[in-house]
C-alpha atoms as a PDB file:
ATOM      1  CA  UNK A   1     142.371  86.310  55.217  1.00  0.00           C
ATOM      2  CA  UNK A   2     146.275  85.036  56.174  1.00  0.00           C
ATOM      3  CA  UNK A   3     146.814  81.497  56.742  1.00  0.00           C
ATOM      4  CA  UNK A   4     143.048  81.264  57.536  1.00  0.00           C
ATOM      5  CA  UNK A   5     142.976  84.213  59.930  1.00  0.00           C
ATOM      6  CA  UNK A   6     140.141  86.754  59.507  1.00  0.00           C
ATOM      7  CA  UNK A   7     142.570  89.950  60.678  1.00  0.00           C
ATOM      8  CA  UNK A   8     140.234  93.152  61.199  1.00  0.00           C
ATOM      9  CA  UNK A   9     140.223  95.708  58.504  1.00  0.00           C
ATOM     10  CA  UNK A  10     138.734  99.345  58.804  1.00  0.00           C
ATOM     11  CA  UNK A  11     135.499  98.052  58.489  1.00  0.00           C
ATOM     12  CA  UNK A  12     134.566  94.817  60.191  1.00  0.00           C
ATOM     13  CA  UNK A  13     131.728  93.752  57.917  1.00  0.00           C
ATOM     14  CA  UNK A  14     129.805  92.123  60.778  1.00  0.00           C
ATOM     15  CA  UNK A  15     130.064  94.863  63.385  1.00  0.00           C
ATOM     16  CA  UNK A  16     127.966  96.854  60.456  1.00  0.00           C
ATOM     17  CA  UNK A  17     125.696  94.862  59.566  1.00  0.00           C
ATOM     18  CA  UNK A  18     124.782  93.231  63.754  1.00  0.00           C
ATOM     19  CA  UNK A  19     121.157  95.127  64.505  1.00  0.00           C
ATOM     20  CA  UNK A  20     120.501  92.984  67.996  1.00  0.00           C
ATOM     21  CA  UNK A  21     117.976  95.221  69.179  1.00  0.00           C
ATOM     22  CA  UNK A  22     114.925  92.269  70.006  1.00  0.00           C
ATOM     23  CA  UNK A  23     111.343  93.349  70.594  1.00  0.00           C
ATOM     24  CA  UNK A  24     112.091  92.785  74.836  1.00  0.00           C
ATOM     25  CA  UNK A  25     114.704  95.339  74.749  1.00  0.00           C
ATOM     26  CA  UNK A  26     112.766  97.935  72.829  1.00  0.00           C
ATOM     27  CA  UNK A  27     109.828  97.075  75.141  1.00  0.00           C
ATOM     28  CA  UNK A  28     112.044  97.764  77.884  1.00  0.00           C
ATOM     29  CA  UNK A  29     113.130 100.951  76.829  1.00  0.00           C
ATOM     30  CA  UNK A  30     109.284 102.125  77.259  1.00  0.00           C
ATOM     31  CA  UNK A  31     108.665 100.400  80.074  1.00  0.00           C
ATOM     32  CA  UNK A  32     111.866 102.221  81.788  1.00  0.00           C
ATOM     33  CA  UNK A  33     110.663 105.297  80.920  1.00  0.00           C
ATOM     34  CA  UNK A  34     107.194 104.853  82.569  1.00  0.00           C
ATOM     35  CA  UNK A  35     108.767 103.097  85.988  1.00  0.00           C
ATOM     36  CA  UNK A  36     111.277 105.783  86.393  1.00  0.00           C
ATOM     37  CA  UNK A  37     108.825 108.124  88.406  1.00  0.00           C
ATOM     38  CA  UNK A  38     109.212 105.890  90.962  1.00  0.00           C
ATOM     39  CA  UNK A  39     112.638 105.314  91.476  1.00  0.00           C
ATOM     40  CA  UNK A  40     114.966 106.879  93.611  1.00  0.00           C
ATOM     41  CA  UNK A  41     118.309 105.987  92.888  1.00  0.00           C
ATOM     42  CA  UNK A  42     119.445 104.518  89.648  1.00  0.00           C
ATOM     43  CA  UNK A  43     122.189 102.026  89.384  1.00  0.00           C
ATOM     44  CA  UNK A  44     123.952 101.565  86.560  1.00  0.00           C
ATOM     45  CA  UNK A  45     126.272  98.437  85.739  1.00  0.00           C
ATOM     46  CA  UNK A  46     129.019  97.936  84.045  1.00  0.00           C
ATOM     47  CA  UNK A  47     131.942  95.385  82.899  1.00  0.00           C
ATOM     48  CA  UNK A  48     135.084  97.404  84.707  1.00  0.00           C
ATOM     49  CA  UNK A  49     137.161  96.086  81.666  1.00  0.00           C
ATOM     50  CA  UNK A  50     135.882  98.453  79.577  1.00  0.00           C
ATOM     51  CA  UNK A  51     133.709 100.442  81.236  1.00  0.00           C
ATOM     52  CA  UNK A  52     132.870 103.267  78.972  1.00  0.00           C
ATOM     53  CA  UNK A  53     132.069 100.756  76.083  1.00  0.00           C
ATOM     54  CA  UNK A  54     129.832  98.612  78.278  1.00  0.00           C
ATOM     55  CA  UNK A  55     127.658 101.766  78.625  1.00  0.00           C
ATOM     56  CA  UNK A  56     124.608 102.369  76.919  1.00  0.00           C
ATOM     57  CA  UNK A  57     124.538 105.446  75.874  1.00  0.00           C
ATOM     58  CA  UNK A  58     120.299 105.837  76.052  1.00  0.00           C
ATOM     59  CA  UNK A  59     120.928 105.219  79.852  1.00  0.00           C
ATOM     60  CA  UNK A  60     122.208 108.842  80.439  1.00  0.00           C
ATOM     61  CA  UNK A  61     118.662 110.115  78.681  1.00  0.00           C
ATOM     62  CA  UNK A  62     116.609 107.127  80.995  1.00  0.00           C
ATOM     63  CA  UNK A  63     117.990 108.084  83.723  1.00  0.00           C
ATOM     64  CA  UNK A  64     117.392 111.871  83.609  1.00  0.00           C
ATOM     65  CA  UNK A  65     118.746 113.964  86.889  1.00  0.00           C
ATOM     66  CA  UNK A  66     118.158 110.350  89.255  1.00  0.00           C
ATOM     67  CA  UNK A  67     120.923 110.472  91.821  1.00  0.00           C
ATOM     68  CA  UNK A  68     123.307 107.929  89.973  1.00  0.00           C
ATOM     69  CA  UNK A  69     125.281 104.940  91.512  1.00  0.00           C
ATOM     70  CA  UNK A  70     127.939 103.407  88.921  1.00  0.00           C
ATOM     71  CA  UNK A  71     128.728  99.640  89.788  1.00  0.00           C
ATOM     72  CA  UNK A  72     132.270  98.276  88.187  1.00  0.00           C
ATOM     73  CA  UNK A  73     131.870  94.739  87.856  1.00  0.00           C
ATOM     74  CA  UNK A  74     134.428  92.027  87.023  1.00  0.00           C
ATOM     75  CA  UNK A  75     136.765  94.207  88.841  1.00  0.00           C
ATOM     76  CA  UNK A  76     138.721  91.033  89.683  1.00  0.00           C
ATOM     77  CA  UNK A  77     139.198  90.138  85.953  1.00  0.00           C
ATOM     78  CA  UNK A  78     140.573  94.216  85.263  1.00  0.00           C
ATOM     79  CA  UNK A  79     143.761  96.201  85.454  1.00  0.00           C
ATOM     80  CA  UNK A  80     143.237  97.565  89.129  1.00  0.00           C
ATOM     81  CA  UNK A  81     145.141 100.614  88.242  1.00  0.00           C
ATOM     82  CA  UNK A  82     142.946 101.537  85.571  1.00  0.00           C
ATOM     83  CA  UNK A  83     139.604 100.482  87.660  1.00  0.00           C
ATOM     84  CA  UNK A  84     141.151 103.169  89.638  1.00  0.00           C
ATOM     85  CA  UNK A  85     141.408 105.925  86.710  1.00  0.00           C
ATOM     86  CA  UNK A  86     137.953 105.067  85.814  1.00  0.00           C
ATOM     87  CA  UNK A  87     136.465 105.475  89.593  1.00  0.00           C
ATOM     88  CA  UNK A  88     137.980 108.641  89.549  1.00  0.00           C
ATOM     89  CA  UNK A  89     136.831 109.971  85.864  1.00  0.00           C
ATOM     90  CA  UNK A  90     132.759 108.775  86.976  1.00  0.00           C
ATOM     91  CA  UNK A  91     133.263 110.886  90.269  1.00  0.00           C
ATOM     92  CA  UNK A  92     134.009 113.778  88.109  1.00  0.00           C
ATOM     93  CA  UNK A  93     130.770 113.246  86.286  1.00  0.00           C
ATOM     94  CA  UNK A  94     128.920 113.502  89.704  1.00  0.00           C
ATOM     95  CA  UNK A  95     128.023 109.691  89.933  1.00  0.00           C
ATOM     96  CA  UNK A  96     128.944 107.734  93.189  1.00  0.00           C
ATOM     97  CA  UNK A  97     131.480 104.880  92.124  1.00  0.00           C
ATOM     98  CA  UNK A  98     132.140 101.563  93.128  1.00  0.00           C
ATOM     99  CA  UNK A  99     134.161  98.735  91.788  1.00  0.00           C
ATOM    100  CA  UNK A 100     132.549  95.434  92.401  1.00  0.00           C
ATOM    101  CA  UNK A 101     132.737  91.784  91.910  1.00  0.00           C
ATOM    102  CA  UNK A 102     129.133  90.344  91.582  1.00  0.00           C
ATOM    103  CA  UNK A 103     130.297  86.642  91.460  1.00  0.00           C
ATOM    104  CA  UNK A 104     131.943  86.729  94.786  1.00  0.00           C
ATOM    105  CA  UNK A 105     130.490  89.426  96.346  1.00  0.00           C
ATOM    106  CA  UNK A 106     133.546  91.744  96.772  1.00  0.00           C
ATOM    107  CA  UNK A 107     132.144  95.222  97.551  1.00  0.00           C
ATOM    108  CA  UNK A 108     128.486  94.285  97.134  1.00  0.00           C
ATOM    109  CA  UNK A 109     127.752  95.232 100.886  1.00  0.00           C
ATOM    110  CA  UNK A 110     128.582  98.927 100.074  1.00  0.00           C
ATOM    111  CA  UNK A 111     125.764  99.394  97.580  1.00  0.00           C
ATOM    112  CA  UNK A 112     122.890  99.958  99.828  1.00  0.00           C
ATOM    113  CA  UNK A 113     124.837 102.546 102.074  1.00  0.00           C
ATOM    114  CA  UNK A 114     126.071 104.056  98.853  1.00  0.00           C
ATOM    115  CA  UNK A 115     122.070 104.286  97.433  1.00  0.00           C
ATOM    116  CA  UNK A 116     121.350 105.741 100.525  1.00  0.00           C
ATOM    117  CA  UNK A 117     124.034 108.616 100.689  1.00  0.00           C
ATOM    118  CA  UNK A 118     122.925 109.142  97.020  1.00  0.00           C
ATOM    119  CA  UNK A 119     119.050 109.509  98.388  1.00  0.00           C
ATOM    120  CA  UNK A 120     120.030 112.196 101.246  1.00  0.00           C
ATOM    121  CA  UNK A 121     118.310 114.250  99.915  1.00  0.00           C
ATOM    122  CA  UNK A 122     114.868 112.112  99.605  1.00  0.00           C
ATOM    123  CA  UNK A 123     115.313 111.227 103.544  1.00  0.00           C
ATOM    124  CA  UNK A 124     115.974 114.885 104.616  1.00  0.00           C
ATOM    125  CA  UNK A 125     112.088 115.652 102.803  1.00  0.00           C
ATOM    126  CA  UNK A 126     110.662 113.296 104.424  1.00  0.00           C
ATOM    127  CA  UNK A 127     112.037 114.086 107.749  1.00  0.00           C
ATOM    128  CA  UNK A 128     110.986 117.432 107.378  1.00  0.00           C
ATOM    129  CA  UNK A 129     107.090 116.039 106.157  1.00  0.00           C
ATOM    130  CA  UNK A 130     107.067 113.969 109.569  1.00  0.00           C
ATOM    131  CA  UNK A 131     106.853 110.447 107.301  1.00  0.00           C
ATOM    132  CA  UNK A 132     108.164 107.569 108.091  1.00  0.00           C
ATOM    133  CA  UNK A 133     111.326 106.400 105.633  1.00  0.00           C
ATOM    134  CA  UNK A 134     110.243 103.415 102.810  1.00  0.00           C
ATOM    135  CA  UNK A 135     112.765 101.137 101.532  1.00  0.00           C
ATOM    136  CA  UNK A 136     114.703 102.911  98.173  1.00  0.00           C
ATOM    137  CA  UNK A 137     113.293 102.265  95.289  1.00  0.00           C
ATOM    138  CA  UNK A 138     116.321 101.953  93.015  1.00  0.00           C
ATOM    139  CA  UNK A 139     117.130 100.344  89.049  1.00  0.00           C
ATOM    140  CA  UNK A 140     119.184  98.341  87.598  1.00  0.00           C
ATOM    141  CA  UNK A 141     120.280  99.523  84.446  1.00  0.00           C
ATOM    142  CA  UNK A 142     123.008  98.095  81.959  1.00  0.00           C
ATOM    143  CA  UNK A 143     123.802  96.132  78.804  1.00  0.00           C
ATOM    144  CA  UNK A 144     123.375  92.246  78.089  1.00  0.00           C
ATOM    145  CA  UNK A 145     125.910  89.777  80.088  1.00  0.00           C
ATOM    146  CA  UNK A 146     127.844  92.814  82.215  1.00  0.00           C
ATOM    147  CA  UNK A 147     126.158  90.580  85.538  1.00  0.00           C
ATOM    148  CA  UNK A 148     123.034  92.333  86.687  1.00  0.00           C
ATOM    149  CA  UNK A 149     120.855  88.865  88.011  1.00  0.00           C
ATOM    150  CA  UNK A 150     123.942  87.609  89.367  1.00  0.00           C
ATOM    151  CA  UNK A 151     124.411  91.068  91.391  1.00  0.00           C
ATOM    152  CA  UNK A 152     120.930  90.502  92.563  1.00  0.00           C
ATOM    153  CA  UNK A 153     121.110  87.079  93.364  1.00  0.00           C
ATOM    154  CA  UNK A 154     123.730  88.176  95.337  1.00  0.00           C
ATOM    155  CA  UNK A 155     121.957  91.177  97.060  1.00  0.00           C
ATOM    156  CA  UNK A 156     119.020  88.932  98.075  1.00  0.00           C
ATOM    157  CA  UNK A 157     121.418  86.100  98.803  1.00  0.00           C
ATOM    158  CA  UNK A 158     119.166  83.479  96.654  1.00  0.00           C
ATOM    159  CA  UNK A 159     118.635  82.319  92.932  1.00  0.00           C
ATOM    160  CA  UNK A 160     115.695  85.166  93.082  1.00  0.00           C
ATOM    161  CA  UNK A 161     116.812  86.402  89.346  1.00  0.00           C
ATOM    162  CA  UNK A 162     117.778  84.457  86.055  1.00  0.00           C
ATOM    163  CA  UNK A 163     121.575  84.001  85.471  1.00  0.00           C
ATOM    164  CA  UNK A 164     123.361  82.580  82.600  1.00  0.00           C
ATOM    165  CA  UNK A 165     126.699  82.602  80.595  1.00  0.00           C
ATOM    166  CA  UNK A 166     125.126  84.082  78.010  1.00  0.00           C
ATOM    167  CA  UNK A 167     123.883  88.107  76.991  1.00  0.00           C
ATOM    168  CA  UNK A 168     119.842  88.748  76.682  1.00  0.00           C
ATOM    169  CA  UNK A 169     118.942  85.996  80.209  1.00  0.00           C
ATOM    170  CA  UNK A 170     116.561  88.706  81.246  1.00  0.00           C
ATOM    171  CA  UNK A 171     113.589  89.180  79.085  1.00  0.00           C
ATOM    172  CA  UNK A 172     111.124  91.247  81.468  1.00  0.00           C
ATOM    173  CA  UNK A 173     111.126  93.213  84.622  1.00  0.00           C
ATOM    174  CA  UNK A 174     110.675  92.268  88.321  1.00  0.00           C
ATOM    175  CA  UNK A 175     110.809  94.313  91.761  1.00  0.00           C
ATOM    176  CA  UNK A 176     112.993  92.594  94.296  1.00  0.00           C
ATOM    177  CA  UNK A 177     113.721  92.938  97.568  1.00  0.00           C
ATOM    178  CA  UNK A 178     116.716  93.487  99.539  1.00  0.00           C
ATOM    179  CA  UNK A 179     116.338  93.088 103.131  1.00  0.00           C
ATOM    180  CA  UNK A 180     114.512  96.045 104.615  1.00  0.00           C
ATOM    181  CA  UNK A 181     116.425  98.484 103.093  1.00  0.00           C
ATOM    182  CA  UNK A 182     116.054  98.323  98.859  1.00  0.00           C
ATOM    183  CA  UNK A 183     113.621  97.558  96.261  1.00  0.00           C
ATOM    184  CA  UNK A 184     115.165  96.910  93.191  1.00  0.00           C
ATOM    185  CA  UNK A 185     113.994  96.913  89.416  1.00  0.00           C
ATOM    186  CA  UNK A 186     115.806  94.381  87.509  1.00  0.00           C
ATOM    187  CA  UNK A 187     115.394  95.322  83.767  1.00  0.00           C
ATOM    188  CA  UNK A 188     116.589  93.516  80.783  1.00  0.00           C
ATOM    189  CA  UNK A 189     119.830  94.594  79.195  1.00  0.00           C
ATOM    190  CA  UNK A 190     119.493  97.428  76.708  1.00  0.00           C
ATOM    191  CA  UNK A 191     121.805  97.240  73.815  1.00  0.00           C
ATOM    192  CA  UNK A 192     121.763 100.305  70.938  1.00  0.00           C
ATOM    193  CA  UNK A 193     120.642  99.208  67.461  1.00  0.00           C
ATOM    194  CA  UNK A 194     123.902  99.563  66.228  1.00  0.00           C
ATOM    195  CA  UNK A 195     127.715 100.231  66.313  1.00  0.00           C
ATOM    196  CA  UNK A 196     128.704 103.232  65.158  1.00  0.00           C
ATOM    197  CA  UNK A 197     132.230 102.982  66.286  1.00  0.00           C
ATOM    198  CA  UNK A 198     133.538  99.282  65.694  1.00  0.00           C
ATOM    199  CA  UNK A 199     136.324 100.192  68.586  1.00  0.00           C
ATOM    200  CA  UNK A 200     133.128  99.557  70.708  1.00  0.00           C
ATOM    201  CA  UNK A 201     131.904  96.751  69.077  1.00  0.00           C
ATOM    202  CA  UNK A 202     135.263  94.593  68.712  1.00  0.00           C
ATOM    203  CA  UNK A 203     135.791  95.613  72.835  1.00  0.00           C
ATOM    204  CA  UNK A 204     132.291  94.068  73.448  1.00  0.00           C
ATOM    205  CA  UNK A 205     132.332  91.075  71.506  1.00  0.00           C
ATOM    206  CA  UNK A 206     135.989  90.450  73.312  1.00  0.00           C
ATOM    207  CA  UNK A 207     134.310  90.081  76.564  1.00  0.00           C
ATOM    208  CA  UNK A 208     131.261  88.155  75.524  1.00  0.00           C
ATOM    209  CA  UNK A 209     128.535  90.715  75.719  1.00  0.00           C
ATOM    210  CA  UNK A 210     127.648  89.674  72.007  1.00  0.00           C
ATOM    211  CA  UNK A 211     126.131  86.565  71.302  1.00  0.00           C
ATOM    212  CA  UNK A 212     128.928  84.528  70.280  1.00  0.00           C
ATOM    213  CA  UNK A 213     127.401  83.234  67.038  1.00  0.00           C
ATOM    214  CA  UNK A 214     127.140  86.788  65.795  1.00  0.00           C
ATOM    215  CA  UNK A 215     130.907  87.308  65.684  1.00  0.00           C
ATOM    216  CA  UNK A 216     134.060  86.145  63.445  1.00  0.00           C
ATOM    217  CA  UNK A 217     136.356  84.800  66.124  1.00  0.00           C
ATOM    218  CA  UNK A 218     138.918  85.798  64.307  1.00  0.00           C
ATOM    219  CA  UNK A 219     138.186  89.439  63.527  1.00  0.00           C
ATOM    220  CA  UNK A 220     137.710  89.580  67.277  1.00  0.00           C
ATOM    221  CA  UNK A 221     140.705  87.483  68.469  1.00  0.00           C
ATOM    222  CA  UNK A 222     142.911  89.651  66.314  1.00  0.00           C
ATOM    223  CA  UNK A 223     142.027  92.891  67.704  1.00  0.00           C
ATOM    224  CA  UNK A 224     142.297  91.624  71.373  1.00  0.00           C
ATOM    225  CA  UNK A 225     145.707  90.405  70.721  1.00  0.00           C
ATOM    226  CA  UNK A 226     146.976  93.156  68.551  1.00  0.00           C
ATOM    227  CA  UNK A 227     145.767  95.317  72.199  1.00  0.00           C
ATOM    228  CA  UNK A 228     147.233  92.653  74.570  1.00  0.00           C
ATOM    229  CA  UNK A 229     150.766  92.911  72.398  1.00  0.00           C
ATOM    230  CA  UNK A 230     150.596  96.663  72.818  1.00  0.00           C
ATOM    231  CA  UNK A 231     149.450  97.251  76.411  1.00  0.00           C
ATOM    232  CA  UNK A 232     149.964  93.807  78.520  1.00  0.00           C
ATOM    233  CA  UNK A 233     152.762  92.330  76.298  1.00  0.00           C
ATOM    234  CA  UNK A 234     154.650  90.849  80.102  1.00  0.00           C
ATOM    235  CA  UNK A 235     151.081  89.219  80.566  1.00  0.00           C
ATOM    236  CA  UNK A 236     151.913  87.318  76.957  1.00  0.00           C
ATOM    237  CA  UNK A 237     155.375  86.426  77.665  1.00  0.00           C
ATOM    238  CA  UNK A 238     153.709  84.940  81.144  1.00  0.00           C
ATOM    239  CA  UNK A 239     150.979  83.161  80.073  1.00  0.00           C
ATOM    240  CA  UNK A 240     152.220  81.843  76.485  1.00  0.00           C
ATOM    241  CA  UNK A 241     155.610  82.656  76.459  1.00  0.00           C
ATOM    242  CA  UNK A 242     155.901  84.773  73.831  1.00  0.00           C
ATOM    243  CA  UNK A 243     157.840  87.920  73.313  1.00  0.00           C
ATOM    244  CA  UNK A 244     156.329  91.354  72.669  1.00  0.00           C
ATOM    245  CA  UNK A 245     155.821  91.729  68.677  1.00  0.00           C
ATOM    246  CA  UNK A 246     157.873  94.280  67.260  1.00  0.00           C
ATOM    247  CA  UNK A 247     155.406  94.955  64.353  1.00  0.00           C
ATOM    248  CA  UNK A 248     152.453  95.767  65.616  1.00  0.00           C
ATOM    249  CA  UNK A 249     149.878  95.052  62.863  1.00  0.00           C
ATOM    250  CA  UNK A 250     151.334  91.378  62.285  1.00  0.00           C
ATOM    251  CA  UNK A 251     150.106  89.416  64.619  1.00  0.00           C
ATOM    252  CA  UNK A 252     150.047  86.387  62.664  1.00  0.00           C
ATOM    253  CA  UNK A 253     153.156  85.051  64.447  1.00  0.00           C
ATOM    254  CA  UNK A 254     151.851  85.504  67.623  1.00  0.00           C
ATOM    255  CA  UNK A 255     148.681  83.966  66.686  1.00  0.00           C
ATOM    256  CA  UNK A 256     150.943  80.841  65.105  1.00  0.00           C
ATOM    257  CA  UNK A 257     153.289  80.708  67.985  1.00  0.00           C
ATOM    258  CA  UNK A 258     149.954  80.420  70.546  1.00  0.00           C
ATOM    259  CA  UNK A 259     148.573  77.611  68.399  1.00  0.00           C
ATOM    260  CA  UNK A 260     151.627  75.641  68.387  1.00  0.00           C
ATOM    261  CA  UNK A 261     152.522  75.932  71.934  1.00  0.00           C
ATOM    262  CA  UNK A 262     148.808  75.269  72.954  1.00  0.00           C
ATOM    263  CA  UNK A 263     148.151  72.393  70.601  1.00  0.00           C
ATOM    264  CA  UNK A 264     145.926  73.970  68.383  1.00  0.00           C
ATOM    265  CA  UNK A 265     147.139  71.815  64.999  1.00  0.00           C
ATOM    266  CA  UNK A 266     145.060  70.630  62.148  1.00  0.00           C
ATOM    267  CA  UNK A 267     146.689  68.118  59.695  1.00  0.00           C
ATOM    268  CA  UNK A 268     150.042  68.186  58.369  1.00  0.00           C
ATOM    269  CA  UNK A 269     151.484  70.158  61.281  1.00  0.00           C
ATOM    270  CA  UNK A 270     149.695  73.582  60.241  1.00  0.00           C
ATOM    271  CA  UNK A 271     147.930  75.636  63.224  1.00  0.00           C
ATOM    272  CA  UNK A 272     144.229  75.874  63.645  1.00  0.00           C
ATOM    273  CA  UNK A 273     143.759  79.456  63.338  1.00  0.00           C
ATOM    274  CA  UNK A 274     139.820  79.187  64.134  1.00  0.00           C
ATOM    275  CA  UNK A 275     140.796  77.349  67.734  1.00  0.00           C
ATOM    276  CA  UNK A 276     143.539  79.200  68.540  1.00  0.00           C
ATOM    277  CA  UNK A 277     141.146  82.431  67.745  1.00  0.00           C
ATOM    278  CA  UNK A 278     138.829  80.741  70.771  1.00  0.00           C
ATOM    279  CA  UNK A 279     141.091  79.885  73.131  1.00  0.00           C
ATOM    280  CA  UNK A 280     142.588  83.490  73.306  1.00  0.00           C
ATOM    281  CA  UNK A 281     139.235  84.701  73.498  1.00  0.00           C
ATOM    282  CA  UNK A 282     138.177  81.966  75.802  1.00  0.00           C
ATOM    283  CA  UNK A 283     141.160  82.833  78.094  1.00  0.00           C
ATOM    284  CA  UNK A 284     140.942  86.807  78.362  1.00  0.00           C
ATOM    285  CA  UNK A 285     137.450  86.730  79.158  1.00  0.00           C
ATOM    286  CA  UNK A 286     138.091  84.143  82.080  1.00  0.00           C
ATOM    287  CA  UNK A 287     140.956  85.967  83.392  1.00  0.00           C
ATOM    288  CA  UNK A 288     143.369  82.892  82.702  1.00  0.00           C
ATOM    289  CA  UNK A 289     145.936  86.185  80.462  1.00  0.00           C
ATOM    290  CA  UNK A 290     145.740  88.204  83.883  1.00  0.00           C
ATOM    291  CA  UNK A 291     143.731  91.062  84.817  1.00  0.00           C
ATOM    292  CA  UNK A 292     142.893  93.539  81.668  1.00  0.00           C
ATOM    293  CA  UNK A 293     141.548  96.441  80.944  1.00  0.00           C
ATOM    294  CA  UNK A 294     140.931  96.953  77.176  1.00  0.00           C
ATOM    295  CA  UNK A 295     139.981 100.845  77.305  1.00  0.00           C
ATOM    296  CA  UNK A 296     142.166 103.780  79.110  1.00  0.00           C
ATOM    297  CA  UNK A 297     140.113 106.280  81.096  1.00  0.00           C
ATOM    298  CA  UNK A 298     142.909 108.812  80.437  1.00  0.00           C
ATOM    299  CA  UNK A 299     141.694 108.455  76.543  1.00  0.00           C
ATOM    300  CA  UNK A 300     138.236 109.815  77.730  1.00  0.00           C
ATOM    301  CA  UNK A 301     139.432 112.736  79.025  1.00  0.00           C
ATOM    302  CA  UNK A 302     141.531 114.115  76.480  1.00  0.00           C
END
């Protein structure tokens, strides 16, 4: 603690001790398992701001050999340069990749095409058994909050699927249709039991895919500025004016400096380190810093 700021140490006591794995996800988890003889395609969402993070890694064993379609949402809130790295480093994986924005629709209209490129190989069977094509049957697959019933609302065009601000909306499955030409499987978000790598954990609870009251703002403030002051520091000096910190691991300046310029004082002229802590957070996850990405693609393939 400096000044009343929480920094992050090597081990952020409450990224060890967070087990949010409730009963509806591990139900899920069995119930994916048993629908997944049925599907065709599998889609898998994620936040394009950090898109290997906002993977669950049981979703690679779910999904088994399913021809794979990878969705990048919030594409508007990341680094397009580095949505582009990571578009290229899925390909490579074999998955069909698309960068998306669920909340305005941007590059929703490619996904059935996309499904059904991934399923040529389904339609070319049942040419050759003389039967009539059936809509795909494709799932949606990703963590809490990364924007799957907003996605479908958006497929279908109506409120057909729970939204909300906050991770865990979905609690249980539902097939939905899109059109003529997909059924989809909305799923609840599947988190793992636990962070083994707080890198991962601090990245998610950045964004908001961890219930908020979980978190220490300031552990998680912290590490978001500590990477904004080594990767976006021109997106710092735009928004807030500041200059890019010359010593990387104190941040309590720039923490101070963002208080006082944004108003965030408690009595006797000191800053509020708690609301300053929120309204960073607060800002990168709206998009108010600028567009970020807060993991390198070029880091997964070393």
């Amino acid at each position: 603690m400096i000044n009343g700021l929480s920094l992050p140490t090597k081990q952020v006591k409450w990224l060890k001790t967070i087990q949010w794995y409730p009963g509806h996800m591990a139900k899920a988890r069995r119930e994916i398992k048993e629908k997944l003889k049925l599907i065709d395609v599998v889609i898998e969402l994620v936040d394009a701001r950090l898109p290997q993070s906002s993977r669950n890694p049981l979703i690679d064993e779910l999904a088994q050999q399913k021809p794979r379609l990878m969705l990048l949402n919030k594409a508007d809130l990341a680094d397009p340069a580095e949505t582009e790295r990571w578009r290229a480093f899925f390909k490579r994986t074999g998955a069909e990749v698309l960068a998306i924005n669920a909340q305005t629709g941007a590059g929703v209209k490619n996904i059935a095409p996309a499904c059904k490129t991934l399923a040529s190989a389904l339609y070319q069977k049942w040419e050759q058994k003389g039967m009539k094509p059936r809509p795909l049957r494709a799932i949606i697959l990703g963590i809490p909050n990364v924007g799957k019933s907003t996605l479908i609302n958006r497929l279908v065009n109506k409120r057909q699927a729970k939204v909300g601000d906050r991770p865990g909306v979905t609690k249980q499955q539902q097939w939905i249709k899109v059109k003529q030409e997909l059924e989809l499987l909305d799923t609840p978000g599947i988190l793992w039991p636990k962070f083994d790598d707080q890198e991962v954990g601090l990245r998610l609870a950045a964004t908001g895919a961890i219930k908020d009251e979980l978190l220490d703002y300031g552990d998680v403030a912290a590490y978001a500025l500590r990477y904004l002051a080594a990767e976006y520091p021109d997106l710092l000096q735009a928004r807030y004016g500041l200059e890019r910190n010359s010593e990387e691991d104190d941040i309590v300046p720039l923490f101070e400096a963002i208080g006082k310029k944004r108003g965030c004082i408690v009595r006797g002229g000191l800053v509020d380190f708690d609301k300053t802590a929120e309204l960073i957070l607060r800002e990168l996850r709206s998009g108010t810093i600028g567009k970020v990405t807060l993991e390198k693609a070029e880091h997964e393939a070393l």
